[in-house]
C-alpha atoms as a PDB file:
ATOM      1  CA  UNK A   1     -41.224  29.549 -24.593  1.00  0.00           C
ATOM      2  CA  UNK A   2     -42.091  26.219 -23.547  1.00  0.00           C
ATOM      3  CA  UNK A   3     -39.187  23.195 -23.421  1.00  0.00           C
ATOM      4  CA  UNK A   4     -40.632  21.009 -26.279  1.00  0.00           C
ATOM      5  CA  UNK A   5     -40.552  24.347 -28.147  1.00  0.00           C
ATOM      6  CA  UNK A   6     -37.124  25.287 -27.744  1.00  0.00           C
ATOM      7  CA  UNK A   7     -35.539  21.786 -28.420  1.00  0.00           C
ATOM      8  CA  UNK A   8     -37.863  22.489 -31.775  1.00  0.00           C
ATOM      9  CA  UNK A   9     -35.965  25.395 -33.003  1.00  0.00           C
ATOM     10  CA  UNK A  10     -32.801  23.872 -32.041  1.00  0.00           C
ATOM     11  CA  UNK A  11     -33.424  20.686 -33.404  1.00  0.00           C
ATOM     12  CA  UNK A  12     -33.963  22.733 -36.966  1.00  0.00           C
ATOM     13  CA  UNK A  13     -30.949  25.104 -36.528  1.00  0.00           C
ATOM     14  CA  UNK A  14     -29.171  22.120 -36.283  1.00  0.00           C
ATOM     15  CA  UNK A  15     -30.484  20.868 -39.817  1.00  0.00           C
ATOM     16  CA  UNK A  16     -29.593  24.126 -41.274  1.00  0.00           C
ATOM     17  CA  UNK A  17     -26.531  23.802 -40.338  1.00  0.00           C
ATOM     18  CA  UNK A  18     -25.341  20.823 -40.926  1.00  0.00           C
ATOM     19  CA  UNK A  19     -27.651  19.990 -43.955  1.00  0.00           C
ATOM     20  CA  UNK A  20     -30.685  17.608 -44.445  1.00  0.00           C
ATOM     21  CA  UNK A  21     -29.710  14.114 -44.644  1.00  0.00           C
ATOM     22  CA  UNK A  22     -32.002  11.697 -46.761  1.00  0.00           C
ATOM     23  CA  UNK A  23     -31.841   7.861 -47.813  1.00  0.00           C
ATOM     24  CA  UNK A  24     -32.380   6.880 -51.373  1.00  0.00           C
ATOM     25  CA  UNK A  25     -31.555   2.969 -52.245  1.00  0.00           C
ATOM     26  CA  UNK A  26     -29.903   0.987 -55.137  1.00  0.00           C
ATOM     27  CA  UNK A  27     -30.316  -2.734 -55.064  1.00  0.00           C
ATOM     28  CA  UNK A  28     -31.982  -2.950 -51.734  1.00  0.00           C
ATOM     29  CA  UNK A  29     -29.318  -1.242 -50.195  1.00  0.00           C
ATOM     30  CA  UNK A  30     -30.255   1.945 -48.348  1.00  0.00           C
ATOM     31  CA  UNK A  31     -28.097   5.159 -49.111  1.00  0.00           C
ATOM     32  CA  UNK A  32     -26.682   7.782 -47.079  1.00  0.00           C
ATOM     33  CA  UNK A  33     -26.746  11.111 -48.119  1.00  0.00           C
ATOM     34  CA  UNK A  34     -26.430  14.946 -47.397  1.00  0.00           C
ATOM     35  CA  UNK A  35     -27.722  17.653 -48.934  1.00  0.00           C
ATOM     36  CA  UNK A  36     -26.413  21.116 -47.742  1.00  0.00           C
ATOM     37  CA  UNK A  37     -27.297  24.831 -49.335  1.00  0.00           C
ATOM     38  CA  UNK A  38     -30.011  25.591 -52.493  1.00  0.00           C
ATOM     39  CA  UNK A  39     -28.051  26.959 -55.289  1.00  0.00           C
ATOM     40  CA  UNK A  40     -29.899  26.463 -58.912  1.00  0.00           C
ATOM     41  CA  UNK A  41     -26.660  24.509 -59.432  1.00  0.00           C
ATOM     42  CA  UNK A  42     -25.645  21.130 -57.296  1.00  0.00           C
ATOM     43  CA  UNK A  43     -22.320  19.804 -56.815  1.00  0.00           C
ATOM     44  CA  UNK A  44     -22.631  15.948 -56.030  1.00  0.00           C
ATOM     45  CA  UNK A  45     -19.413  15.113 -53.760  1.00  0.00           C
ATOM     46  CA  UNK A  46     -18.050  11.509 -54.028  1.00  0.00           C
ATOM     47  CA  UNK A  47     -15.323  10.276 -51.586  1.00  0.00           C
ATOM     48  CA  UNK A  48     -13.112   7.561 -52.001  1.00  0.00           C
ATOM     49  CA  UNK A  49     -11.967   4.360 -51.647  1.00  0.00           C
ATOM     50  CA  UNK A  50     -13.141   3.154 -47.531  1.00  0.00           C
ATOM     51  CA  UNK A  51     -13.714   7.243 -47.225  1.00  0.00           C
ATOM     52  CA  UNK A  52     -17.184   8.957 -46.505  1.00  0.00           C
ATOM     53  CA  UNK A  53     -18.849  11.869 -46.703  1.00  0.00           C
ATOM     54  CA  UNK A  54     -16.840  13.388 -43.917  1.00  0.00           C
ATOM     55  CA  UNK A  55     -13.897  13.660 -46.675  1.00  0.00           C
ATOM     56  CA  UNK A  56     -16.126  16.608 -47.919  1.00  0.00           C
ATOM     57  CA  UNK A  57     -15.983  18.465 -44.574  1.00  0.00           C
ATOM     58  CA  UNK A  58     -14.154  21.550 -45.420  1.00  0.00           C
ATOM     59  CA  UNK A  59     -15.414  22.190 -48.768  1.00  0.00           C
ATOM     60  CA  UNK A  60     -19.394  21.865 -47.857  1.00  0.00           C
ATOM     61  CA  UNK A  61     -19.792  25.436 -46.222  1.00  0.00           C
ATOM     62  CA  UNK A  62     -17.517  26.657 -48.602  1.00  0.00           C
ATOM     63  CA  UNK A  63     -19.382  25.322 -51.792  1.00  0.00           C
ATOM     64  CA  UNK A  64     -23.158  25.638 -50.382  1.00  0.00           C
ATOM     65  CA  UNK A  65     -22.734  28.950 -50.030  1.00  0.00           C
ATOM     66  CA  UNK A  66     -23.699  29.505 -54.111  1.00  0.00           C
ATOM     67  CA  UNK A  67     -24.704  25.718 -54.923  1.00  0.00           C
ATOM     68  CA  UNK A  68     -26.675  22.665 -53.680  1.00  0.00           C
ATOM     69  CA  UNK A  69     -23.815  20.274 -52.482  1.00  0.00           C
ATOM     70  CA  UNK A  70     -24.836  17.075 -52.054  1.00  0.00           C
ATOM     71  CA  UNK A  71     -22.405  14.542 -50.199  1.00  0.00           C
ATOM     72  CA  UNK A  72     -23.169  10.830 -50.129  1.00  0.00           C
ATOM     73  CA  UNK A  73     -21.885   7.354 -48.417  1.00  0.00           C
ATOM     74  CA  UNK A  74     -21.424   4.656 -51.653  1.00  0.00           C
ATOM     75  CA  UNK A  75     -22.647   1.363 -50.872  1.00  0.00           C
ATOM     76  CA  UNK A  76     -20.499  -0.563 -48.237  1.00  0.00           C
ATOM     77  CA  UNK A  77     -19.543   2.716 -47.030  1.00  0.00           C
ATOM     78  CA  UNK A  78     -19.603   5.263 -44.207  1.00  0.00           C
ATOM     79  CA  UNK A  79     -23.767   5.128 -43.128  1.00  0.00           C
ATOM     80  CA  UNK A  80     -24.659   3.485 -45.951  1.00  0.00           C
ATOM     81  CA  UNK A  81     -25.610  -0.157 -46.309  1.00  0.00           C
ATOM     82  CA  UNK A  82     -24.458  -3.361 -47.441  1.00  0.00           C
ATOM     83  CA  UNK A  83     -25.798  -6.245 -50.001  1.00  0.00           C
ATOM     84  CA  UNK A  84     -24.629  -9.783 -48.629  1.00  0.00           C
ATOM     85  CA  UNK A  85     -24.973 -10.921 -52.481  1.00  0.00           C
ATOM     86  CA  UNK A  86     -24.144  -8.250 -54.610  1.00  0.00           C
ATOM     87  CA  UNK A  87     -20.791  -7.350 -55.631  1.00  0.00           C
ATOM     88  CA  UNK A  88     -19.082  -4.113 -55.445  1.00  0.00           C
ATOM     89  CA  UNK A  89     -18.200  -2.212 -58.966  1.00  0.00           C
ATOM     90  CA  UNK A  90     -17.611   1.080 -60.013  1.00  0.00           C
ATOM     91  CA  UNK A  91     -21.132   0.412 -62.190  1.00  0.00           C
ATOM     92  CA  UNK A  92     -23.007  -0.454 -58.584  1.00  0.00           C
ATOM     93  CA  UNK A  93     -21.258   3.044 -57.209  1.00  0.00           C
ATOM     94  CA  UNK A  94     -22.416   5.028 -60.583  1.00  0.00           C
ATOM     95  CA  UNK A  95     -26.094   3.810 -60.309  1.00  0.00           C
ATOM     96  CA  UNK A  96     -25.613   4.618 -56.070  1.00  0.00           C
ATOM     97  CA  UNK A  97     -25.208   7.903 -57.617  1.00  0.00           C
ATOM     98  CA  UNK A  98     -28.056   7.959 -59.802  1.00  0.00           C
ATOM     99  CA  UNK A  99     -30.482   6.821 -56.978  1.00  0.00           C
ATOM    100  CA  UNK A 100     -28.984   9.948 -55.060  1.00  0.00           C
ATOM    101  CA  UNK A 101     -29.104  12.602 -57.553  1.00  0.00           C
ATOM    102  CA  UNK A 102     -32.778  11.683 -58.873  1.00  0.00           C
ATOM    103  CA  UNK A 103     -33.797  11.243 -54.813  1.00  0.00           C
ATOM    104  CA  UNK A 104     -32.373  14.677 -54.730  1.00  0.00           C
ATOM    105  CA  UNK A 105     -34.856  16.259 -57.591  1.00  0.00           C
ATOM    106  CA  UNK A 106     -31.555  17.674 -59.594  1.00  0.00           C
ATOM    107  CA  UNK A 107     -30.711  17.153 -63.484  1.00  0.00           C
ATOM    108  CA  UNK A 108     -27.398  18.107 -64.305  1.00  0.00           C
ATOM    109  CA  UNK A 109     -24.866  18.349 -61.351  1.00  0.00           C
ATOM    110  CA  UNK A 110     -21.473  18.647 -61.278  1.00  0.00           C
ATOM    111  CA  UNK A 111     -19.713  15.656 -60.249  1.00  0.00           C
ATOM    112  CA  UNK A 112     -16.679  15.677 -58.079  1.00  0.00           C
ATOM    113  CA  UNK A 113     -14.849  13.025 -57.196  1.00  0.00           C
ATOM    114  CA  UNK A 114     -11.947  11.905 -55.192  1.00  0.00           C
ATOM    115  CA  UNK A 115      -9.447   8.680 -55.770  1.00  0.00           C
ATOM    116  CA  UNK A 116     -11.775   5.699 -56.124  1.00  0.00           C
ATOM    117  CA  UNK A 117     -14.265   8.546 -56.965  1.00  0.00           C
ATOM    118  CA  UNK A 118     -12.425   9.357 -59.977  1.00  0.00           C
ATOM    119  CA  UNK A 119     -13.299   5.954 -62.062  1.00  0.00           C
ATOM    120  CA  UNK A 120     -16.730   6.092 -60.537  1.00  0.00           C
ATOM    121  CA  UNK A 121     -18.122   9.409 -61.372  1.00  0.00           C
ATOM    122  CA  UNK A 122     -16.007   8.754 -64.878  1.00  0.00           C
ATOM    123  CA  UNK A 123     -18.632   5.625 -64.891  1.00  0.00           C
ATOM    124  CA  UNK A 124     -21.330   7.687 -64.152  1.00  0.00           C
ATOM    125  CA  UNK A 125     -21.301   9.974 -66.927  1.00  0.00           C
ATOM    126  CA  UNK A 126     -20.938   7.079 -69.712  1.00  0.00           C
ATOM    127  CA  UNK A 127     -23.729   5.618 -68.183  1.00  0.00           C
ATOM    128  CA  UNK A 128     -26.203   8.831 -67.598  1.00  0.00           C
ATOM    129  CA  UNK A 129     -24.551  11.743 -70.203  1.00  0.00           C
ATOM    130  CA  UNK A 130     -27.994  13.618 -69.967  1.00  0.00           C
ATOM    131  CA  UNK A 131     -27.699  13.616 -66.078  1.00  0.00           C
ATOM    132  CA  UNK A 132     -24.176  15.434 -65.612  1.00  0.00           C
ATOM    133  CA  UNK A 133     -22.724  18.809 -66.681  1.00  0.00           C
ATOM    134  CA  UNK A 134     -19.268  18.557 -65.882  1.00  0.00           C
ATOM    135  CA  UNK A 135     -16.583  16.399 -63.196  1.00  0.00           C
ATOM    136  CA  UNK A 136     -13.820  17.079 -61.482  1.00  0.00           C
ATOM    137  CA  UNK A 137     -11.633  14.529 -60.708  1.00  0.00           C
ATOM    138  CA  UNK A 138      -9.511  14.773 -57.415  1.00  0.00           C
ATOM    139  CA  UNK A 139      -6.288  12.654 -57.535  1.00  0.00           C
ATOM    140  CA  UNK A 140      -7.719  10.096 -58.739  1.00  0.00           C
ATOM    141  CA  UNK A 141      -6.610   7.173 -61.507  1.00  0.00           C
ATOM    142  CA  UNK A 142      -7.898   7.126 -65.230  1.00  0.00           C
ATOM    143  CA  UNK A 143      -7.309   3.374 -66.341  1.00  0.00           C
ATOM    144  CA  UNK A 144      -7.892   2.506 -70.062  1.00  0.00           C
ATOM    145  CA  UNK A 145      -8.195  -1.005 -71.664  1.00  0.00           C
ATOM    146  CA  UNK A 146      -4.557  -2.832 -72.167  1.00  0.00           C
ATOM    147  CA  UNK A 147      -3.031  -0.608 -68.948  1.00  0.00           C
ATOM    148  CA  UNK A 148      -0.508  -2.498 -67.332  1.00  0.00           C
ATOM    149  CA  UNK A 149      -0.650  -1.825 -63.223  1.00  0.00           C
ATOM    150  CA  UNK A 150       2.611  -0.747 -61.444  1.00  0.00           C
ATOM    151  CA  UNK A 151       0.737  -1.219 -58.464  1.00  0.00           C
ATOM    152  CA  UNK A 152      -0.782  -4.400 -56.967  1.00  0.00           C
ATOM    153  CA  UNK A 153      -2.985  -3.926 -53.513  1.00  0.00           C
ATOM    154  CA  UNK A 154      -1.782  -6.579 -50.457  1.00  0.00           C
ATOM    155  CA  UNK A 155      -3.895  -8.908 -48.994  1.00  0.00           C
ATOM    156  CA  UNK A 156      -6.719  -7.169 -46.890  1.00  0.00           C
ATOM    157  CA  UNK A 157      -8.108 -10.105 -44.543  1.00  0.00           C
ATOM    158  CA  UNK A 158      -7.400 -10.721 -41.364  1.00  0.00           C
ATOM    159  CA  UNK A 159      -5.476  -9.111 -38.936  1.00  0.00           C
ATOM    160  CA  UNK A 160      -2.259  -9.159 -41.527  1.00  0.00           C
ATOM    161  CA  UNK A 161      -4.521  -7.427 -43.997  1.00  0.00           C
ATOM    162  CA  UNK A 162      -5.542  -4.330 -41.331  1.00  0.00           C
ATOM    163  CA  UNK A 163      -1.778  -4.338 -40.539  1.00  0.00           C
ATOM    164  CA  UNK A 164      -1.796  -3.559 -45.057  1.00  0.00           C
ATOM    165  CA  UNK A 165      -3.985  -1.865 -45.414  1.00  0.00           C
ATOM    166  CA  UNK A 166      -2.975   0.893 -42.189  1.00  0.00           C
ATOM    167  CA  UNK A 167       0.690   0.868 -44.400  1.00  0.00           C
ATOM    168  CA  UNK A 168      -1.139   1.640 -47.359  1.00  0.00           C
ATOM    169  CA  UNK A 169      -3.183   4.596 -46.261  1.00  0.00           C
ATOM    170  CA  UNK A 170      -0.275   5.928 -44.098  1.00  0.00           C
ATOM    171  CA  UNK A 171       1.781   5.811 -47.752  1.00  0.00           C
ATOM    172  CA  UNK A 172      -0.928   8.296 -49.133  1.00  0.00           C
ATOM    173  CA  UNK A 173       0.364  10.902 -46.556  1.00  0.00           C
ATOM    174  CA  UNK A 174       3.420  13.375 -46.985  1.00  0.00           C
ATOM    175  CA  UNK A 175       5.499  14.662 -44.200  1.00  0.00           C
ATOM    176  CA  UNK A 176       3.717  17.933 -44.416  1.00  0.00           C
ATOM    177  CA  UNK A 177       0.489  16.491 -43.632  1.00  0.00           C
ATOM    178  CA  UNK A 178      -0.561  17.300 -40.065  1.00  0.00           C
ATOM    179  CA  UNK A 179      -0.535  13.974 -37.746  1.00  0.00           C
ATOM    180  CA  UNK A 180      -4.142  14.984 -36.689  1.00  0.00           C
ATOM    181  CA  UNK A 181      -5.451  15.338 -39.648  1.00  0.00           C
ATOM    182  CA  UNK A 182      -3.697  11.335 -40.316  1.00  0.00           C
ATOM    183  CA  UNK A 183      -5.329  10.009 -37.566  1.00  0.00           C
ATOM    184  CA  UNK A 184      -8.719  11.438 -38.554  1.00  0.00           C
ATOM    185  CA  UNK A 185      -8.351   9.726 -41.985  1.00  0.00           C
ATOM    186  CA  UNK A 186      -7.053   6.640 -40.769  1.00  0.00           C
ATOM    187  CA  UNK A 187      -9.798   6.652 -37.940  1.00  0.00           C
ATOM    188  CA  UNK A 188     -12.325   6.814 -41.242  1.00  0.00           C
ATOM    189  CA  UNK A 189     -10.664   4.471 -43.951  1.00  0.00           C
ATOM    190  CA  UNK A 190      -9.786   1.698 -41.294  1.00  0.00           C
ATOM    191  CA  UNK A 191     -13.466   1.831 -39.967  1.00  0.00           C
ATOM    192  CA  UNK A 192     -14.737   0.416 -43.394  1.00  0.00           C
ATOM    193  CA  UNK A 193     -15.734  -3.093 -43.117  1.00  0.00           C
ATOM    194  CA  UNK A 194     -13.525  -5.861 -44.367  1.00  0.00           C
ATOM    195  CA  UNK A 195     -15.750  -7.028 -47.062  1.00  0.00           C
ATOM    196  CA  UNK A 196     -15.863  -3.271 -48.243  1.00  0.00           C
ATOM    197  CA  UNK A 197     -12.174  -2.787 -48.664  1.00  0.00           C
ATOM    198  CA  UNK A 198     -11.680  -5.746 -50.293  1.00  0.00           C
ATOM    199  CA  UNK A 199     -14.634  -5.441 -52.636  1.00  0.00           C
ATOM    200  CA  UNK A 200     -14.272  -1.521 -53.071  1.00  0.00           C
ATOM    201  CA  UNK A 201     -10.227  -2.727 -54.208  1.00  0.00           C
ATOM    202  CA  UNK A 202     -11.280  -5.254 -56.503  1.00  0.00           C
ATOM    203  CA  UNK A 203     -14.097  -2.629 -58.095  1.00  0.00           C
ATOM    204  CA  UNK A 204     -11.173  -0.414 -58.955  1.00  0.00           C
ATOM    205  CA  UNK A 205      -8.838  -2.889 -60.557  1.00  0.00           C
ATOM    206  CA  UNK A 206     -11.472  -4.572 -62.491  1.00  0.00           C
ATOM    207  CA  UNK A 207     -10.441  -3.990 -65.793  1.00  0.00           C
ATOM    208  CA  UNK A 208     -13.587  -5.380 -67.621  1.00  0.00           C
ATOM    209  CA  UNK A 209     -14.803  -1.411 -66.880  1.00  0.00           C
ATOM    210  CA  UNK A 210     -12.369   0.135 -67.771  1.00  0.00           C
ATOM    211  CA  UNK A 211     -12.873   2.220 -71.257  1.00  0.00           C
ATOM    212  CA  UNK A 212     -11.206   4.397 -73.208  1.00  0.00           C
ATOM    213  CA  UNK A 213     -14.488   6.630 -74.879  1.00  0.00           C
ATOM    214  CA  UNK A 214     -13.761   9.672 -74.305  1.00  0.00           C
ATOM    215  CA  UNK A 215     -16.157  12.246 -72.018  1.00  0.00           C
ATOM    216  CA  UNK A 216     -16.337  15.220 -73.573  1.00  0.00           C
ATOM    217  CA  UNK A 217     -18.100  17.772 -71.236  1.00  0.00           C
ATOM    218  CA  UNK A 218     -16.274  20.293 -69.482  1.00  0.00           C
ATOM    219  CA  UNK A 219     -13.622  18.500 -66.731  1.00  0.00           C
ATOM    220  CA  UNK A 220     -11.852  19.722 -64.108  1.00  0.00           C
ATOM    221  CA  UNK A 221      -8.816  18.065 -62.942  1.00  0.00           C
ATOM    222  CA  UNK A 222      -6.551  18.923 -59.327  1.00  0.00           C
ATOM    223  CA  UNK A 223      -4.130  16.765 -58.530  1.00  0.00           C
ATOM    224  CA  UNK A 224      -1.042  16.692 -56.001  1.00  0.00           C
ATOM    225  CA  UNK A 225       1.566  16.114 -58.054  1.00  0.00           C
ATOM    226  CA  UNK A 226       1.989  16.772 -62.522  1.00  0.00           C
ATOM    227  CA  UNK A 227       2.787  12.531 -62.099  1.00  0.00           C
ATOM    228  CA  UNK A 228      -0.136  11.517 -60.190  1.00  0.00           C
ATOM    229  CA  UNK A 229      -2.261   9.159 -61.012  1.00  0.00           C
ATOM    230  CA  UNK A 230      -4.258  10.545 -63.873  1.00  0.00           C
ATOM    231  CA  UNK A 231      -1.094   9.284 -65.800  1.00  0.00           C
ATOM    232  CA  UNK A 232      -1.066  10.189 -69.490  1.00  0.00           C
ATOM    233  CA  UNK A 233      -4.821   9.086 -70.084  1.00  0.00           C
ATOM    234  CA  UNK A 234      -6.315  12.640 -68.787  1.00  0.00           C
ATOM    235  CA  UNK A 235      -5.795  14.785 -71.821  1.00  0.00           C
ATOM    236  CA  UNK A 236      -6.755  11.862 -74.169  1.00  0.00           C
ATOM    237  CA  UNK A 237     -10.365  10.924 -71.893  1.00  0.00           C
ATOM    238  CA  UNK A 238     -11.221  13.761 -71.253  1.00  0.00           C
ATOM    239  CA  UNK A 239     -10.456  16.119 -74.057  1.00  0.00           C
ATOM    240  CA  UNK A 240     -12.060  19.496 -72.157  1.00  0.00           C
ATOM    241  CA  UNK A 241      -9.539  18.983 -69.531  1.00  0.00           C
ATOM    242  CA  UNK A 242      -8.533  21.792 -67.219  1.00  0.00           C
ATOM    243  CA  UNK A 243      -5.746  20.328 -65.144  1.00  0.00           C
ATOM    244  CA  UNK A 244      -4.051  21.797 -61.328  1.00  0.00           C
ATOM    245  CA  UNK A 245      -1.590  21.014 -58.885  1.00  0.00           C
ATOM    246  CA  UNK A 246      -1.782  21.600 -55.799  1.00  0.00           C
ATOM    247  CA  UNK A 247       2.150  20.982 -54.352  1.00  0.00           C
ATOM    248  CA  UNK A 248       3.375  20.243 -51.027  1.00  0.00           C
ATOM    249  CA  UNK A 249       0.017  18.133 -50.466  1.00  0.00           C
ATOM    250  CA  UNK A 250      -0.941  14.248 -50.114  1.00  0.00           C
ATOM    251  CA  UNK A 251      -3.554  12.485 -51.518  1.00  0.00           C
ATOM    252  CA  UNK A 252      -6.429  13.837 -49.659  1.00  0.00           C
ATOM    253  CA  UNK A 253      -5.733  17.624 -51.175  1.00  0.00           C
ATOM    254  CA  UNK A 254      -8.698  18.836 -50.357  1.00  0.00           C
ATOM    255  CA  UNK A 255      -8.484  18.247 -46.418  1.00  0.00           C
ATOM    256  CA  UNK A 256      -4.673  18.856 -46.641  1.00  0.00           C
ATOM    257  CA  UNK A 257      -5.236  22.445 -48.464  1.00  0.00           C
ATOM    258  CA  UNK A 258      -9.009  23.199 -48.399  1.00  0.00           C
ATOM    259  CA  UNK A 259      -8.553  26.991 -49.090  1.00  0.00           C
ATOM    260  CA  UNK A 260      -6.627  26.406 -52.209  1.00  0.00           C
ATOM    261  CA  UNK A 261      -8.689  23.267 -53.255  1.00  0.00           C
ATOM    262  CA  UNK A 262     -11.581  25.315 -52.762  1.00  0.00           C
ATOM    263  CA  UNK A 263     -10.514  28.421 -54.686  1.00  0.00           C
ATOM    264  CA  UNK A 264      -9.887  26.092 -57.638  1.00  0.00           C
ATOM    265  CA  UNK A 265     -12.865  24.691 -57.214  1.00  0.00           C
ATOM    266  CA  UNK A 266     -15.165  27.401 -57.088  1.00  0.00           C
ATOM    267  CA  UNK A 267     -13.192  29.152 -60.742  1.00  0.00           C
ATOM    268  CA  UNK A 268     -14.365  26.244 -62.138  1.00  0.00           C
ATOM    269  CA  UNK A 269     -17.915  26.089 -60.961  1.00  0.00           C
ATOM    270  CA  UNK A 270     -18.669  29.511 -62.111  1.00  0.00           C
ATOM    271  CA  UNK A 271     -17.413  28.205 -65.547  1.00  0.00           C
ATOM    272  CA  UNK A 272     -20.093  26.012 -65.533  1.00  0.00           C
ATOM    273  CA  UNK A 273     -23.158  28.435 -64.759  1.00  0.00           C
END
């Protein structure tokens, strides 16, 4: 077997590993994505707020084993790009989506979201209904019109706001969570430009998109704690909710307990079939 040959095969056993990555584009900005497995089904992984689609780590092999999982990088994010005009919104991040999942030849994919992922795959299936067969929302906040915030974000600019925002993402942790597994998140959330965090933060907390119609396909919801922050809004958005806990976990659940998360996960996937 010749050399060329050899890095050939490894080069592809590599790709079916890892998954295929594509580009698809919204705006003029290019988008990162992942697709892993070839289920009849596709899962459609969103991460959240200054995350990527390394969030997703432990549940692609898992997932792809029976379904098409699909990660992707939202504008601003991860290996995706940037628009110097445009602003960020959870609308921009649902369309991001749509460019994905119709670059990605599927119709009806279940959406799963985490945090900031939440309000955007929430967006997503106002905006395309015909395009999505269920979500599942992964600690993540439901905000309807008149909601009063308890929580206002610091300043994230300059090296005060890195100083914030390192605080803020260090607050999402529990004791129990392992101090590796802290550094690889803060290694990923601080890497996000400051333009992104800012913008991404402002997307959330714009309250002109917020709504309160409800979405009434089937919805999965796993969250660390019954108070989270799906508040009282779940039952009444999403009226086919299935809600979880998973205790003794922080924010990022599914990295925290991935064998749990996924178990969940998957009952509620072959719901969906």
């Amino acid at each position: 077997m010749t050399r060329r040959n050899t890095k050939t095969i490894v080069t592809l056993a590599i790709l079916l590993v890892s998954g295929a990555a594509s580009a698809a584009s919204v705006d003029g900005v290019d988008l990162h994505w992942t697709s892993t497995g070839n289920g009849t089904q596709a899962v459609i992984f969103v991460h959240g707020w200054t995350c990527d689609e390394t969030s997703w780590a432990a549940q692609v092999p898992a997932i792809s084993r029976r379904y098409r999982v699909i990660t992707l990088d939202l504008p601003g994010h991860g290996r995706s790009g940037s628009s110097a005009t445009a602003e960020l919104s959870t609308e921009l991040f649902a369309r991001a989506v749509e460019a994905v999942r119709r670059d990605a030849g599927v119709e009806r994919p279940v959406l799963v979201g985490h945090s900031m992922g939440v309000p955007v795959i929430r967006e997503y299936a106002l905006m395309y209904p015909q395009h999505v067969s269920a979500l599942v929302l992964v600690d993540g906040a439901v905000l309807v019109p008149g909601q009063e915030l308890a929580f206002a974000p610091p300043p994230m600019t300059g090296e005060a706001g890195l100083a914030a925002r390192e605080n803020m993402i260090r607050g999402m942790f529990t004791p129990a969570t392992p101090v590796p597994l802290q550094e690889q998140i803060l290694k990923m959330m601080m890497s996000a430009p400051e333009a992104t965090a800012t913008g991404a933060m402002a997307a959330i907390l714009d309250s002109s998109r917020w709504r309160s119609d409800p979405v009434t396909i089937p919805v999965l919801g796993i969250y660390a704690s019954p108070s989270g922050p799906g508040g009282d809004n779940l039952e009444r958005v999403f009226p086919k909710l299935e809600r979880h806990e998973i205790s003794g976990a922080g924010h990022f659940l599914m990295m925290e307990k991935p064998e749990e998360f996924n178990r969940l996960l998957g009952a509620f996937l072959t719901k969906i079939q």
